[in-house]
Protein backbone atom coordinates (compact mmCIF):
# COMPACT_ATOMS: atom_id res chain seq x y z
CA UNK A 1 0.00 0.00 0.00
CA UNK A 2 0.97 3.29 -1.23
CA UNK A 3 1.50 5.85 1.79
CA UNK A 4 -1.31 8.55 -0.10
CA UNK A 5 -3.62 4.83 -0.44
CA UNK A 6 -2.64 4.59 3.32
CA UNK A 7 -3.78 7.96 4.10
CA UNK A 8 -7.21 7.72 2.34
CA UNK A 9 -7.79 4.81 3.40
CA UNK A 10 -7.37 5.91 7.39
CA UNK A 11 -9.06 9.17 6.77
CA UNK A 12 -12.55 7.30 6.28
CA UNK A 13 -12.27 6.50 9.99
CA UNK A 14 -12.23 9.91 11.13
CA UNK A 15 -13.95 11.66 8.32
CA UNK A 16 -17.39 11.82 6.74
CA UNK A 17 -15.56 11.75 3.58
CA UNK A 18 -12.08 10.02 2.55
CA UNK A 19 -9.45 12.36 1.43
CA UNK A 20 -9.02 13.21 -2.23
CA UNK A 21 -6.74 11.47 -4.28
CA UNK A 22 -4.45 14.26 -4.72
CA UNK A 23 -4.50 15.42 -0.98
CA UNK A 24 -0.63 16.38 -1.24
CA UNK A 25 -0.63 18.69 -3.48
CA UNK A 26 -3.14 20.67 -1.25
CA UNK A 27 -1.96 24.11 -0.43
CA UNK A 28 -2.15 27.02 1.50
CA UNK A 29 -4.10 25.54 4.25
CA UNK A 30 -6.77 23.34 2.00
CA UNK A 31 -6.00 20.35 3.86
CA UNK A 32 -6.74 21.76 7.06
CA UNK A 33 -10.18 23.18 5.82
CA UNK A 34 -10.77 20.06 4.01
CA UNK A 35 -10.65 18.12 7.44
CA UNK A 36 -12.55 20.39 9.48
CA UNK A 37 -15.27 20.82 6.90
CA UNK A 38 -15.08 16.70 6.94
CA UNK A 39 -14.14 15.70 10.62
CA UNK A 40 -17.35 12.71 11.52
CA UNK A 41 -19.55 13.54 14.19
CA UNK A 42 -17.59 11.65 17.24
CA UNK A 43 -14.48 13.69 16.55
CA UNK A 44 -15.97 16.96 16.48
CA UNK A 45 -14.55 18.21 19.14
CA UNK A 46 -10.95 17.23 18.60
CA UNK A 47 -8.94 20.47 16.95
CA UNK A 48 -7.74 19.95 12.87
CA UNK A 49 -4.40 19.43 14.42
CA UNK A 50 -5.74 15.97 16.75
CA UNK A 51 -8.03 14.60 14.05
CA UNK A 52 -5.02 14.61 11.41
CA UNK A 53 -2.47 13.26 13.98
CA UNK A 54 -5.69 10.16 14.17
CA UNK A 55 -5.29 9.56 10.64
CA UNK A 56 -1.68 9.63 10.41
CA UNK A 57 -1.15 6.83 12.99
CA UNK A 58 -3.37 5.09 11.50
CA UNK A 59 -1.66 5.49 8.04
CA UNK A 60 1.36 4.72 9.32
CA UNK A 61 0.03 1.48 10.75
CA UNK A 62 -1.58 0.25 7.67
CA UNK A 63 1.71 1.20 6.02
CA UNK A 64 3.35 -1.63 8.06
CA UNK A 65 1.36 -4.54 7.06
């Protein structure tokens, strides 16, 4: 698995929808408004900052297998 398939892959766990397929070339603070305008219900709360940190842990784990 590719680490931007890794990425949209975790981001359906902590979004309402999964990251676009071109989410790196996002700029001047798109990817931040892209996850707050996205972030799923339970997560809410957490800051842009938290829910991204969620979903690159996550990444990096399905990176492993």
């Amino acid at each position: 698995m590719t680490r931007q398939e890794a990425y949209i892959r975790a981001s359906k766990y902590y979004l309402d929808a999964p990251l676009p397929e071109h989410w790196e070339d996002y700029v001047n603070g798109a990817l931040d408004l892209f996850i707050h305008i996205h972030t799923w219900g339970p997560f809410e709360d957490y800051s842009t900052k938290e829910v991204w940190e969620l979903i690159s842990k996550l990444a990096s784990e399905f990176e492993s297998l």
